[in-house]
Structure formats: structure tokens, C-alpha cells
C-alpha atoms as a PDB file:
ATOM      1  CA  UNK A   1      97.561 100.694  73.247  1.00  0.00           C
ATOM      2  CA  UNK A   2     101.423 101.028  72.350  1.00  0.00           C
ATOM      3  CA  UNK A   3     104.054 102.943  70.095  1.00  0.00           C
ATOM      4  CA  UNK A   4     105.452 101.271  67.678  1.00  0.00           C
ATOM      5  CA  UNK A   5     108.920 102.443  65.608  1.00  0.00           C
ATOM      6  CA  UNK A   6     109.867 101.610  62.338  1.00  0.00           C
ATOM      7  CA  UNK A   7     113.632 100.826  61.280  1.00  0.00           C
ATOM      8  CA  UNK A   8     114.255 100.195  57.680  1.00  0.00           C
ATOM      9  CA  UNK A   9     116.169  97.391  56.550  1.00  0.00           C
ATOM     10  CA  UNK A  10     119.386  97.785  54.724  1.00  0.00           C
ATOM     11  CA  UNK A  11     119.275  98.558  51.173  1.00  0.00           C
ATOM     12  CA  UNK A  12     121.554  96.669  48.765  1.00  0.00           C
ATOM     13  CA  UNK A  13     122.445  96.525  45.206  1.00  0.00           C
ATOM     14  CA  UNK A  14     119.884  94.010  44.273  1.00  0.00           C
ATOM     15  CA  UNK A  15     116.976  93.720  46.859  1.00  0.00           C
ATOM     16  CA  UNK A  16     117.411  94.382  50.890  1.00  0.00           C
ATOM     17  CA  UNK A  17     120.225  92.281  53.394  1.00  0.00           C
ATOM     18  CA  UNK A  18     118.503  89.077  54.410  1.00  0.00           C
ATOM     19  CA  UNK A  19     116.125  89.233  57.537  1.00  0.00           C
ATOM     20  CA  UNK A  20     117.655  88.658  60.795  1.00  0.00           C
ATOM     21  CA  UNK A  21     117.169  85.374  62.494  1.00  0.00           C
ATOM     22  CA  UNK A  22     115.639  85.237  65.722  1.00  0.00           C
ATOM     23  CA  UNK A  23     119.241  84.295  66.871  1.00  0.00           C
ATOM     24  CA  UNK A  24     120.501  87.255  65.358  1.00  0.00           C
ATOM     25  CA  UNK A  25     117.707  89.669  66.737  1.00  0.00           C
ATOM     26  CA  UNK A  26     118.253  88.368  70.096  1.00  0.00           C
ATOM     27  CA  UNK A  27     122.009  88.645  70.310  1.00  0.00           C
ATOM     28  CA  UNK A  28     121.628  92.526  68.863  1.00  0.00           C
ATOM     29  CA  UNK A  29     122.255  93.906  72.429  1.00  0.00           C
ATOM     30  CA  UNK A  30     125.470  92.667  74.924  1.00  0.00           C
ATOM     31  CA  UNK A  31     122.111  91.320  77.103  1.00  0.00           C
ATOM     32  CA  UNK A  32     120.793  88.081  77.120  1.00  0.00           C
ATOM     33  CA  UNK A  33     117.411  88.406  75.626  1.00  0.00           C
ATOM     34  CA  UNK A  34     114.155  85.696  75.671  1.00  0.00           C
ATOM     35  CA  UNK A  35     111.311  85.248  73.677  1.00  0.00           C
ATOM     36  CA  UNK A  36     107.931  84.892  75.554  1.00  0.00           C
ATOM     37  CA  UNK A  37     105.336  84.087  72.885  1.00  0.00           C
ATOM     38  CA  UNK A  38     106.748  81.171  70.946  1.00  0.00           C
ATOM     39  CA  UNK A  39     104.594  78.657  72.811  1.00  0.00           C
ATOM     40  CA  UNK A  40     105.670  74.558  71.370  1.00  0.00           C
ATOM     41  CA  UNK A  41     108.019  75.288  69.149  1.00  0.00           C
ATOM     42  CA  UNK A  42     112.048  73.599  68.869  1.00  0.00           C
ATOM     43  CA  UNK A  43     114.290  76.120  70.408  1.00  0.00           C
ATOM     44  CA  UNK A  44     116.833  75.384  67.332  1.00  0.00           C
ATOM     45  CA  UNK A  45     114.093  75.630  64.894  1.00  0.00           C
ATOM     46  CA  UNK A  46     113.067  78.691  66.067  1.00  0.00           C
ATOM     47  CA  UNK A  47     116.686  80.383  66.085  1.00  0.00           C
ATOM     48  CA  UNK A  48     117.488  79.502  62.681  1.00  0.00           C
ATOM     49  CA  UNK A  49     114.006  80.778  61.238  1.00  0.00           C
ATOM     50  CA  UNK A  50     113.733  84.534  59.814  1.00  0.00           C
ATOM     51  CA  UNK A  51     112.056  87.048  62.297  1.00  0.00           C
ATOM     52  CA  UNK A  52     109.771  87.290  59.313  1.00  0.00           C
ATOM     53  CA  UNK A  53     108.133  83.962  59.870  1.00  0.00           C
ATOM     54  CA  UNK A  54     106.035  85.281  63.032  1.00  0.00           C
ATOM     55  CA  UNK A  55     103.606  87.614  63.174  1.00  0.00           C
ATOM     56  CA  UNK A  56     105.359  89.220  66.333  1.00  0.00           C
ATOM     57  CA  UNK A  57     107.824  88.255  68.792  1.00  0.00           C
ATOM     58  CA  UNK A  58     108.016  89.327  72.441  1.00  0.00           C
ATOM     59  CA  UNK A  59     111.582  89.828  73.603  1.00  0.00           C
ATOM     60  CA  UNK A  60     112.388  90.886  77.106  1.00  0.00           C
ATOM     61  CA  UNK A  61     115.425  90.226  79.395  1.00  0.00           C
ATOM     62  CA  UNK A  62     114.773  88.413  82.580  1.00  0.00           C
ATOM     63  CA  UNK A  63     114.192  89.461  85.791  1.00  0.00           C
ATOM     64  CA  UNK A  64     114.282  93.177  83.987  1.00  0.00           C
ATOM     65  CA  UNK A  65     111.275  93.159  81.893  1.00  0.00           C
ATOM     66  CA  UNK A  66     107.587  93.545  82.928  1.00  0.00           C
ATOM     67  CA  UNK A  67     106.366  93.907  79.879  1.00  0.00           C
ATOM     68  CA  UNK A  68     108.707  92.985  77.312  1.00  0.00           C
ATOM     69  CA  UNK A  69     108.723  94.738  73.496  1.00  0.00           C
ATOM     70  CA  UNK A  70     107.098  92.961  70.519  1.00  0.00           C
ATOM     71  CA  UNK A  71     109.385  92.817  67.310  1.00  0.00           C
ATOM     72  CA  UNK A  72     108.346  92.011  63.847  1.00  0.00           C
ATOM     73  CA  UNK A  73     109.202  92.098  60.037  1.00  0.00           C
ATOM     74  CA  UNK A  74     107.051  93.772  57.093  1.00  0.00           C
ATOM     75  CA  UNK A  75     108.232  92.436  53.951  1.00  0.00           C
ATOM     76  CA  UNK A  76     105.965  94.864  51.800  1.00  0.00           C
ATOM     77  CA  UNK A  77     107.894  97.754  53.611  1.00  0.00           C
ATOM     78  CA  UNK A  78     111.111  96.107  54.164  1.00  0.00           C
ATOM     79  CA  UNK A  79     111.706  97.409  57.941  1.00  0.00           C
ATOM     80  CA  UNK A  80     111.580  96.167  61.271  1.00  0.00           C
ATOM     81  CA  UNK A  81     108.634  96.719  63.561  1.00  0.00           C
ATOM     82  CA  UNK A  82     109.249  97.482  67.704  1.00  0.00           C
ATOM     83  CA  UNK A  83     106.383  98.120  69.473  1.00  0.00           C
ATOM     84  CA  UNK A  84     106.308  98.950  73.119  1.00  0.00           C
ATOM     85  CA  UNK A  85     103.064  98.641  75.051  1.00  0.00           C
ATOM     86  CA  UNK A  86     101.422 101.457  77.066  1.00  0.00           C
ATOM     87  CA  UNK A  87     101.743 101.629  79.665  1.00  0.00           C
ATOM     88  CA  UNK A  88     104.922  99.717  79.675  1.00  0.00           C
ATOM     89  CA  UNK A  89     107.686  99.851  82.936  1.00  0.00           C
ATOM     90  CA  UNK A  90     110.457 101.876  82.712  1.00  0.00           C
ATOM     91  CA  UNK A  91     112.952  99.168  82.507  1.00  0.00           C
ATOM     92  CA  UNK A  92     110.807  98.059  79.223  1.00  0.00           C
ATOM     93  CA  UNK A  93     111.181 101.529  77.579  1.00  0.00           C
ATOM     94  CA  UNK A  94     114.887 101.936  78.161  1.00  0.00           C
ATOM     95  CA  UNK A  95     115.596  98.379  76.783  1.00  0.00           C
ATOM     96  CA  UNK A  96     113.341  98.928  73.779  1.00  0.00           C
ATOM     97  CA  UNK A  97     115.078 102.389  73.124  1.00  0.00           C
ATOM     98  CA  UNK A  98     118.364 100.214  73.377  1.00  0.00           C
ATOM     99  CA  UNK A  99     117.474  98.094  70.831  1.00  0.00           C
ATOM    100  CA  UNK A 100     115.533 100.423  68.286  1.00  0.00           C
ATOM    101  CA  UNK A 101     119.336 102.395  68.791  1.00  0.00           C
ATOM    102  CA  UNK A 102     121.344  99.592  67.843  1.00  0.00           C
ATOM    103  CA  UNK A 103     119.249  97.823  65.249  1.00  0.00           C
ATOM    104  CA  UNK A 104     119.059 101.165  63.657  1.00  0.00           C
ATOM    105  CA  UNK A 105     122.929 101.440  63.557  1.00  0.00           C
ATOM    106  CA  UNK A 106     122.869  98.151  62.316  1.00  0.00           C
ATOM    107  CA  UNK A 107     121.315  98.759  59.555  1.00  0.00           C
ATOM    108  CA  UNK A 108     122.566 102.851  59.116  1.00  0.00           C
ATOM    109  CA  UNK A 109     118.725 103.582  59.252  1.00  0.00           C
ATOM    110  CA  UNK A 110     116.597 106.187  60.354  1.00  0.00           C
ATOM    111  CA  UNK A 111     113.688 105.444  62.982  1.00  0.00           C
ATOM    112  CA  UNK A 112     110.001 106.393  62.192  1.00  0.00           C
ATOM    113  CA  UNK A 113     107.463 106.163  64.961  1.00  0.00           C
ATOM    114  CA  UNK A 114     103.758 105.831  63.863  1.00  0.00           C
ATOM    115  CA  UNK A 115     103.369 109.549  64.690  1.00  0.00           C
ATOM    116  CA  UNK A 116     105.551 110.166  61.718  1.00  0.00           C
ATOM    117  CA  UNK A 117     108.145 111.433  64.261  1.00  0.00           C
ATOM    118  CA  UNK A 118     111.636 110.516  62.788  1.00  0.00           C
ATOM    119  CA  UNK A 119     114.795 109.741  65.175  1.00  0.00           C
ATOM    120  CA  UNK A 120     118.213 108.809  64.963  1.00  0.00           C
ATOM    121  CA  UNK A 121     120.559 106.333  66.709  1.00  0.00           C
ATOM    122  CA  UNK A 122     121.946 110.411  68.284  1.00  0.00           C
ATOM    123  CA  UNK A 123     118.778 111.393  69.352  1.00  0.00           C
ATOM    124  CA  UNK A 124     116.271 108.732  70.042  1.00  0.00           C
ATOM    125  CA  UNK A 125     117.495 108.385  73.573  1.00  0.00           C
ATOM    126  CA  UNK A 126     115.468 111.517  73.781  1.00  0.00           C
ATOM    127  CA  UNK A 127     112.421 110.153  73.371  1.00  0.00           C
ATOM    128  CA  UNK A 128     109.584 111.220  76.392  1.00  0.00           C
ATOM    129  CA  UNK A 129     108.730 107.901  76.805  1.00  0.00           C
ATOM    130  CA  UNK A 130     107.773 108.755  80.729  1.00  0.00           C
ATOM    131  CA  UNK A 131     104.784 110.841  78.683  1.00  0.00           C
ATOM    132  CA  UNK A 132     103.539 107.263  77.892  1.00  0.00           C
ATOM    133  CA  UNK A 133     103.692 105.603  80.873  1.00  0.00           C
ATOM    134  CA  UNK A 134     101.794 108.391  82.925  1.00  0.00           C
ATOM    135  CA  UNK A 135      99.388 108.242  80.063  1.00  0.00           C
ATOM    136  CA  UNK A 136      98.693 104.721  80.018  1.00  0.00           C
ATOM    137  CA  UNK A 137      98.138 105.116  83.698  1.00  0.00           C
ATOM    138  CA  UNK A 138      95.371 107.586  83.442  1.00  0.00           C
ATOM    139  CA  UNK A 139      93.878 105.234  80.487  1.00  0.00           C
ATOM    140  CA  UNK A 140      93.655 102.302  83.153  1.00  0.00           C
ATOM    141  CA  UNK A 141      92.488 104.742  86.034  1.00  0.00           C
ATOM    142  CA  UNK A 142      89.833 105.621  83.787  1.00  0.00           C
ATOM    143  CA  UNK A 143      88.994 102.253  82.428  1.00  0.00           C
ATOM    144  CA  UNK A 144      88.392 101.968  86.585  1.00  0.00           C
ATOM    145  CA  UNK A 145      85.721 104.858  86.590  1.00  0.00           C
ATOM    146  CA  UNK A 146      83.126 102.987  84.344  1.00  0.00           C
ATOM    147  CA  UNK A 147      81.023 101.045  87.024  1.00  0.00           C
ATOM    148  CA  UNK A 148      80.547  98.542  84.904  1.00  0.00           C
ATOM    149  CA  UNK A 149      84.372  97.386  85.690  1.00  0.00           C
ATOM    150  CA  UNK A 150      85.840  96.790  88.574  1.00  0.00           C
ATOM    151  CA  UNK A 151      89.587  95.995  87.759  1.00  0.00           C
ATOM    152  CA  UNK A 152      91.696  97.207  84.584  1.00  0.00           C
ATOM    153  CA  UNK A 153      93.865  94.454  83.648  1.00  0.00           C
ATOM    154  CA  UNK A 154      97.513  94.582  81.224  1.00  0.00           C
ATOM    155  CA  UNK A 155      99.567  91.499  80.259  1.00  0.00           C
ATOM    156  CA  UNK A 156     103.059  91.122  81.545  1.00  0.00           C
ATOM    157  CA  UNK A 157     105.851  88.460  79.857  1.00  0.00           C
ATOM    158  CA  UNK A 158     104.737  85.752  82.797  1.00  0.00           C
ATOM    159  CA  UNK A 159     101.320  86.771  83.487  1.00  0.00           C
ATOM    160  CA  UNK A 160      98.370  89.690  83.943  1.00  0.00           C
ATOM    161  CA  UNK A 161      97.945  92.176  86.339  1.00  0.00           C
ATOM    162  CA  UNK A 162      94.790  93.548  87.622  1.00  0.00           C
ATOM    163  CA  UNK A 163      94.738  97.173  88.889  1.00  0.00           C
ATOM    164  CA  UNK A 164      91.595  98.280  91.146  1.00  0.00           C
ATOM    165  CA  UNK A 165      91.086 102.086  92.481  1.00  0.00           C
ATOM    166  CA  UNK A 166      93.084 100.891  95.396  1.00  0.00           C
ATOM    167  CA  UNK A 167      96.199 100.143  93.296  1.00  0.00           C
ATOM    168  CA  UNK A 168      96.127 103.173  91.014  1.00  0.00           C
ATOM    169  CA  UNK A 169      95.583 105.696  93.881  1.00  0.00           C
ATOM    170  CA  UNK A 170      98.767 104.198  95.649  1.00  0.00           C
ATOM    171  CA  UNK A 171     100.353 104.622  92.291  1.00  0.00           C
ATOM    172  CA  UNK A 172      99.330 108.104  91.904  1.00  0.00           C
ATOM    173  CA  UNK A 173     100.202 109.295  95.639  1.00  0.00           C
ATOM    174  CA  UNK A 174     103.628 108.132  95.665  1.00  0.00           C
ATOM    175  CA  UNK A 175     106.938 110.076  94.976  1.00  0.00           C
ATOM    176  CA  UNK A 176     107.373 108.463  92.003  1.00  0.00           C
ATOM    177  CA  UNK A 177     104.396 107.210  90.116  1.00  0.00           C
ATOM    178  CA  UNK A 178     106.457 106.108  87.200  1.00  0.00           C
ATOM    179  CA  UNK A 179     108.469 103.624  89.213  1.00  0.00           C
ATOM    180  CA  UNK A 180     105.944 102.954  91.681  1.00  0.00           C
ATOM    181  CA  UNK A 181     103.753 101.351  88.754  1.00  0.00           C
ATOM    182  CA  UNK A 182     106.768  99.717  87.042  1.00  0.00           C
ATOM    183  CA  UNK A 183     108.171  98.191  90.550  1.00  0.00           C
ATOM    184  CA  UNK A 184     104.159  96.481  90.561  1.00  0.00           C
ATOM    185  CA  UNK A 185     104.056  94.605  87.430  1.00  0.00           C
ATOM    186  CA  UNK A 186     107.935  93.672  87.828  1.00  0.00           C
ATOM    187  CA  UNK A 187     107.626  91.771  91.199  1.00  0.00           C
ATOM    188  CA  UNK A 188     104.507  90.044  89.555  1.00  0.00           C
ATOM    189  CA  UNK A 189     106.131  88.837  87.186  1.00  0.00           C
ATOM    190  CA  UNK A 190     108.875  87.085  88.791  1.00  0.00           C
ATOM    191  CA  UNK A 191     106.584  86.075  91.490  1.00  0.00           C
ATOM    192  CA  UNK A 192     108.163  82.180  92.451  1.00  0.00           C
ATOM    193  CA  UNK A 193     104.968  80.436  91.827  1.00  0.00           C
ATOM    194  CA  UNK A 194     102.765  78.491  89.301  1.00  0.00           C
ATOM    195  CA  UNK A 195     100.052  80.614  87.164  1.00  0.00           C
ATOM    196  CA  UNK A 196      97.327  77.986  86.814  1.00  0.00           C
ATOM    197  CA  UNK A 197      95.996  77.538  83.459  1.00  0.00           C
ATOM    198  CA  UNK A 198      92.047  77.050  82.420  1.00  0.00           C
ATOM    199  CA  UNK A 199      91.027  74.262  81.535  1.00  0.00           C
ATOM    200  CA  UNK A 200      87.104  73.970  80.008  1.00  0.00           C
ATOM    201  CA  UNK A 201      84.994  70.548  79.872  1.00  0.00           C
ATOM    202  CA  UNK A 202      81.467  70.098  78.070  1.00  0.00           C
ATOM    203  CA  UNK A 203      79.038  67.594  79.664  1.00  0.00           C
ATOM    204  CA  UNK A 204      77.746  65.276  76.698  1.00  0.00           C
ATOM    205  CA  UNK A 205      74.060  65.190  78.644  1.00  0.00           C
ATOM    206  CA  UNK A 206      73.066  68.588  79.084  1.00  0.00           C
ATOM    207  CA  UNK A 207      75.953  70.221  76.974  1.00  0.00           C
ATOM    208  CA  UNK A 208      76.539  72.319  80.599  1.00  0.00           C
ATOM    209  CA  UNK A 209      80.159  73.913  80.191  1.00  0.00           C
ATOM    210  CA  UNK A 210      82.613  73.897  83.217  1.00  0.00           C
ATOM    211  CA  UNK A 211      85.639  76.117  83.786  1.00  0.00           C
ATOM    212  CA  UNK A 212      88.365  73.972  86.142  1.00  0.00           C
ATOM    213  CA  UNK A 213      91.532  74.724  87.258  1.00  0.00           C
ATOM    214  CA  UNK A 214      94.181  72.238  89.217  1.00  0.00           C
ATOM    215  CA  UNK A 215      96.097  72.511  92.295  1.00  0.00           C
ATOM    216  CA  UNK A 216      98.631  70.403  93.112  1.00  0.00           C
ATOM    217  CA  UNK A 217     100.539  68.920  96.161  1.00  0.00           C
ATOM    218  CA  UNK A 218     103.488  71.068  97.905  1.00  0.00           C
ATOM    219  CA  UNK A 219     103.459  73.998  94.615  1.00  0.00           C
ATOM    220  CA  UNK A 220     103.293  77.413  95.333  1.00  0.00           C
ATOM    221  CA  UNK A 221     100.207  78.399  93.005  1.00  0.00           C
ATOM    222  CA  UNK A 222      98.599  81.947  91.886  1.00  0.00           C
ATOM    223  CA  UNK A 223      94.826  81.597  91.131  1.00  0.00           C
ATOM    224  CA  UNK A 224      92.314  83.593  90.041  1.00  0.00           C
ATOM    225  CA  UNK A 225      90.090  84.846  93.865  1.00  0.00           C
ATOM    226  CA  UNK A 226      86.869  84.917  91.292  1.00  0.00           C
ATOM    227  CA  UNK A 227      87.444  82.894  87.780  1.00  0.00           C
ATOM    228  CA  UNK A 228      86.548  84.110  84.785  1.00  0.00           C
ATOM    229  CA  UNK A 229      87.431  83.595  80.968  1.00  0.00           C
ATOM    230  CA  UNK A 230      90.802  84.857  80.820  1.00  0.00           C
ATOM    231  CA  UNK A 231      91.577  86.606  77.479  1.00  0.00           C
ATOM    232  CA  UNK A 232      93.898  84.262  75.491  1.00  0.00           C
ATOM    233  CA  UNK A 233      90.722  81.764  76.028  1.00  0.00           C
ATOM    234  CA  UNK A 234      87.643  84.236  74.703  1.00  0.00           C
ATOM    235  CA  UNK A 235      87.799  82.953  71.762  1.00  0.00           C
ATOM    236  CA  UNK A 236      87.198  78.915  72.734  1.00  0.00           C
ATOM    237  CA  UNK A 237      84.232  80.664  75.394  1.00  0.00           C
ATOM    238  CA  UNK A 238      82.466  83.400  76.785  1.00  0.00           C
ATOM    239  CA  UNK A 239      82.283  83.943  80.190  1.00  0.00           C
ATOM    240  CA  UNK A 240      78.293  84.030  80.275  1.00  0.00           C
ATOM    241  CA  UNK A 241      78.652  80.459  78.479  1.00  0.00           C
ATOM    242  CA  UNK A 242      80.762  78.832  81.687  1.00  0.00           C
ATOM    243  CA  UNK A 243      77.967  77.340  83.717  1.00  0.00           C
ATOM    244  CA  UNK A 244      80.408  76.771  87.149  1.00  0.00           C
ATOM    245  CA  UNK A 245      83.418  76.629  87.798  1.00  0.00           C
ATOM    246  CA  UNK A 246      85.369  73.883  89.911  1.00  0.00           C
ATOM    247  CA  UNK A 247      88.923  73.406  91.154  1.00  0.00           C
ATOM    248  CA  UNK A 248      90.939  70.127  90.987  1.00  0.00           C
ATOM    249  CA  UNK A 249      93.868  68.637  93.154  1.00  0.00           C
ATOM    250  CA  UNK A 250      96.565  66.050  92.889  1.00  0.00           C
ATOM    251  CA  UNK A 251      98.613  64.910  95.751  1.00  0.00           C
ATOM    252  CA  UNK A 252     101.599  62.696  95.818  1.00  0.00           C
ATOM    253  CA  UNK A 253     101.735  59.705  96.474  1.00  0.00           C
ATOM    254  CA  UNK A 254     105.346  58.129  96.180  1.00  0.00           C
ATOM    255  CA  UNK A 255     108.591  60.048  95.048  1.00  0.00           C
ATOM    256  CA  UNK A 256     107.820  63.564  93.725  1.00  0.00           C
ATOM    257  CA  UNK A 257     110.217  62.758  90.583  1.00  0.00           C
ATOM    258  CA  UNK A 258     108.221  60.155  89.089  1.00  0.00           C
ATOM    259  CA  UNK A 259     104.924  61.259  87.616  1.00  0.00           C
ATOM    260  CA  UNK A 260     103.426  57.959  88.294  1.00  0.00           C
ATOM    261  CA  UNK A 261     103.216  59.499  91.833  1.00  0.00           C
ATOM    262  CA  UNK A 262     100.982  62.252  91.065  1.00  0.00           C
ATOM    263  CA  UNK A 263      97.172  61.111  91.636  1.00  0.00           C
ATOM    264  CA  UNK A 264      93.957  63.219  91.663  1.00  0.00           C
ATOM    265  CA  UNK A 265      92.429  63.359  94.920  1.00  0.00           C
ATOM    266  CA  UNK A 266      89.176  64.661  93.895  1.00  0.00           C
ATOM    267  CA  UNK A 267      87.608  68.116  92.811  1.00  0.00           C
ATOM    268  CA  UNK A 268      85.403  70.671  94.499  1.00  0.00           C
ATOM    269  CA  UNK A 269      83.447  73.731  93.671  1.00  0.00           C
ATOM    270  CA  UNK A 270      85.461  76.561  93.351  1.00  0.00           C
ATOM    271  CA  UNK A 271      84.127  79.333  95.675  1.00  0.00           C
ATOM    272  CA  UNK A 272      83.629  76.247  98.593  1.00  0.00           C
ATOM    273  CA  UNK A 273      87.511  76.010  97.714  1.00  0.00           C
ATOM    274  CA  UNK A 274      87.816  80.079  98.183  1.00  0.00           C
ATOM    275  CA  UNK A 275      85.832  79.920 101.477  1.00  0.00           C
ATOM    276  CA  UNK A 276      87.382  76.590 103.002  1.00  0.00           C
ATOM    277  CA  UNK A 277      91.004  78.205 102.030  1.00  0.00           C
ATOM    278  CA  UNK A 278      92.258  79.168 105.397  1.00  0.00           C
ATOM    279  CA  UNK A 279      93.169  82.967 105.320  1.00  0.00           C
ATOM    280  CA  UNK A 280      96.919  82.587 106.306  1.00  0.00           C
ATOM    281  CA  UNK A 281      97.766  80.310 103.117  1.00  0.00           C
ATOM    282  CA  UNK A 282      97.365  83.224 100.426  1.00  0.00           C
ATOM    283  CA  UNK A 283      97.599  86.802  99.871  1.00  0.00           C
ATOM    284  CA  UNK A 284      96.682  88.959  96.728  1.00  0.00           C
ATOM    285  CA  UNK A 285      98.818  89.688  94.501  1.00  0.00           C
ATOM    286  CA  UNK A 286      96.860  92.041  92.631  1.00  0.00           C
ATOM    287  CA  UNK A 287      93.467  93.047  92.503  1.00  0.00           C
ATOM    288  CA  UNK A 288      92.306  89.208  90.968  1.00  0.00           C
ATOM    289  CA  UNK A 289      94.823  87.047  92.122  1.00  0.00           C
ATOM    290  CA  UNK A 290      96.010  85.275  94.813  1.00  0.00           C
ATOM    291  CA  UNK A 291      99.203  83.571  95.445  1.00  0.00           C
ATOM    292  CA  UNK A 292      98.315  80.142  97.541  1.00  0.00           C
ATOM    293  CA  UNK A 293     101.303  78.666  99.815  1.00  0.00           C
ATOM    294  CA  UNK A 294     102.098  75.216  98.780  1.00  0.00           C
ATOM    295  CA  UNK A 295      99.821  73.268 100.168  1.00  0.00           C
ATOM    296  CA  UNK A 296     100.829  69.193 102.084  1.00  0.00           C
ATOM    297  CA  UNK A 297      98.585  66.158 101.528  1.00  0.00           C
ATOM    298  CA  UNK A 298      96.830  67.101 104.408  1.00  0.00           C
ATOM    299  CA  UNK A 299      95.636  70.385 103.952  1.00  0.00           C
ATOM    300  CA  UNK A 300      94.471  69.383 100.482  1.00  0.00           C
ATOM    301  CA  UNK A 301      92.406  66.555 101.836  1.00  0.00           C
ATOM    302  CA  UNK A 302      90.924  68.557 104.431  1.00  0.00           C
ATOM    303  CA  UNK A 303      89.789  70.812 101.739  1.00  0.00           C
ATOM    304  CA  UNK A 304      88.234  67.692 100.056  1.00  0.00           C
ATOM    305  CA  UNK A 305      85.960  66.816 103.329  1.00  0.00           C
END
């Protein structure tokens, strides 16, 4: 679910200005915006290329956004594309609304949301974008009444956040829903850990897939409490296909600058590593996750015995 608004490009004698660069459309604002979804690629390669190259970009400011704002090109319609998840935080909406203002007076345009509701850079300020957010709540609350689910999840710049009943009920009793819900995925974000990443193996004998993730020596790590396919990875498996899961760990051995010191100490099965975990070394973060305390040599081989 989001809103997107549409700000046409400037017209010209012969043909529309050239497309901003995504130097250009990060430096719009007096902020000092990121990109979140450019993965690999040469951070002076990707300044210099056209905002048109990528199918979307996700801009956000850091240690502001939750959510970010995704910005694009269409060059059949010759505008730029801003769309703002919902629900988004409140700190997302206002710095989208920033930016559709001033690209729009960039480019002397009008702004056209997909509801074919048209704004200026006087009036879009305006805009009930509050509506939004206290509808995408209800959206997840209900997502949360089909029994078949158990936790709603939404995708923040740094990671996901999973919302049970618990959650959205504490949302919906405080003072301030709004900012209650934005505060949430915010501190998640910015959480000073490691999000573990999946990692998925194939045994050549009985063609058995396993789901792994790694945990390493003295690194504050958030984890999945009970793994499963995470989205960006349904489309390499399904979680039905994932016969077990296991968990991994390297410990140092040597000086923690040089890699050469970093050794695997063995793997185990990953709820044995849930119920061997000793209670006072992680706390949820959410309603999937769990943030583990860095962990010594010890401790990791005593979870190895």
C-alpha cells in the first residue's frame, strides 16, 4: 500500500530539462539524504547516473526516517514519481511532503497524486497525510484478525518490523497513536546491532534444503525467534521447501582486525540454539525478532556442547 505523487518535469523548447542525477535528487533538500536500495553498486557511479536508470530509489535521512520515500522517473510521462508507503512514520511523511514541495518548485510544476488530487508547492503542506497513517494501521490490525496470521509485518530502510495484537493494541491505547507507531519502527531501525542475513544450502544426496544463519563472536546480533523465508528471498524458496533450519558461529581467534582470525566453531540446530540461549542475553524487538547481546568465546562454545 502507498500514495504516490506525480511532479512533471520541466518543459523546454525542444524536449524536457535533463533528468536529475541521483546527486542532484539527493542534494534537493538543505538535509543530507541516503539511498537504501542500491545494494553493490560504486557510490560515484551511482551519483553521476540519471534517476531514470533505476526502477526506484529509496531516499531517507538518517536517524529520521523509518521508512524512507521511494523516488523514480517515467520517461513516457516525463515526471517524477514519490511514493510514500502506508503506513509510513510521521517523520517519513513530512520529509516526503518536503521534497514533493521543493522538487515541484524546481521544476514550476504542479503535483498530481494517484487520486487525481492536484497540489501546489502553497498548498501541499496541507495534505492529511495523518488519514494514512491511522489507515495503514487498521490495514495491519486487520491483517492480525485472520487466524491464519499471527504477525503483520512492513519494511523499514534497515530492516522489518513485525506487529502482533499486542503491539497494535498498545498503539491504539496510547495518547497518540500516530507517534506511538512511528516512535516503534524508528528505534528499530537504528537499533545498534547486526540483522543476520539467510543464507540457503542444498544437500547433493537427498536434494534436502537448509535455511542457516551465522552468529559471530562479541557482535550484537538481531535474529529471527522462529526463521522463516524472509520476503526479499521468496523468490530463491518457499518456506514449505526449507527442510530445517540451523544456526552457525565464528569465534575469534587472534586480533579481531584481521579476518584470518575469524574461524567457524561449528553449527547447531536452530531451535536447540533458541532453547540453550540463556534468557538474559536477548529481548524482542518486535513481535519476530530478537536482539542477542554479543556473545564471548565462551558462551558460544557452551552453546556448541
Amino acid at each position: 500500500m502507498s500514495i504516490s505523487f506525480y511532479v512533471k518535469n520541466k518543459k523546454k523548447f525542444l524536449g524536457y530539462e535533463t533528468v536529475l542525477n541521483v546527486e542532484e535528487a539527493l542534494t534537493i533538500l538543505n538535509k543530507e539524504l541516503n539511498t537504501y536500495n542500491t545494494g553493490d553498486i560504486d557510490i560515484n557511479d551511482l551519483l553521476l547516473s540519471s534517476v531514470s536508470n533505476y526502477e526506484c530509489l529509496l531516499i531517507g535521512e538518517d536517524k529520521v526516517s523509518a521508512r524512507g520515500f521511494e523516488l523514480s522517473y517515467d520517461n513516457k510521462n516525463k515526471d517524477y514519481a514519490i511514493r510514500v508507503f502506508t503506513p509510513s512514520s510521521r517523520e517519513d511523511w513530512l520529509l516526503a511532503l518536503e521534497y514533493i514541495k521543493e522538487l515541484a518548485k524546481k521544476f514550476n510544476s504542479e503535483i498530481v497524486n494517484e487520486r487525481e488530487e492536484v497540489y501546489t508547492v502553497d498548498n501541499i503542506d496541507k495534505f492529511d497525510y495523518e488519514s494514512d497513517i491511522l489507515y495503514g494501521i487498521e490495514v495491519v490490525s486487520s491483517n492480525l484478525k485472520d487466524k491464519d496470521i499471527k504477525v503483520s509485518s512492513i519494511y523499514g530502510i534497515n530492516r522489518v518490523v513485525s506487529f502482533n495484537q499486542e503491539m497494535i493494541d498498545k498503539i491504539n491505547n496510547s495518547d497518540s497513536p500516530i507517534d506511538t507507531f512511528s516512535n516503534i519502527i524508528k528505534e528499530i531501525q537504528y537499533l545498534d546491532a547486526y540483522s543476520a542475513h539467510q543464507q540457503f544450502y542444498k544437500n547433493n544426496e537427498d536434494h534436502r534444503i537448509m535455511g542457516a544463519y551465522t552468529l559471530t563472536q562479541n557482535l550484537r546480533t538481531i535474529l529471527p525467534y522462529e526463521p522463516s523465508v524472509e520476503y526479499e528471498n521468496s523468490n530463491i524458496v518457499k518456506n514449505e521447501e526449507v527442510s530445517f533450519w540451523n544456526i552457525g558461529f565464528v569465534v575469534i581467534n587472534g586480533d579481531e582486525n584481521d579476518p584470518n582470525s575469524y574461524q567457524v566453531a561449528g553449527q547447531i540446530d536452530y531451535d536447540d540454539f533458541i532453547k540453550k540461549l540463556p534468557i538474559n542475553k536477548y529481548k524482542f524487538i518486535d513481535a519476530s525478532y530478537i536482539m542477542v547481546e554479543p556473545l564471548n568465546k565462551e558462551e558460544i562454545l557452551d552453546l556448541l556442547k
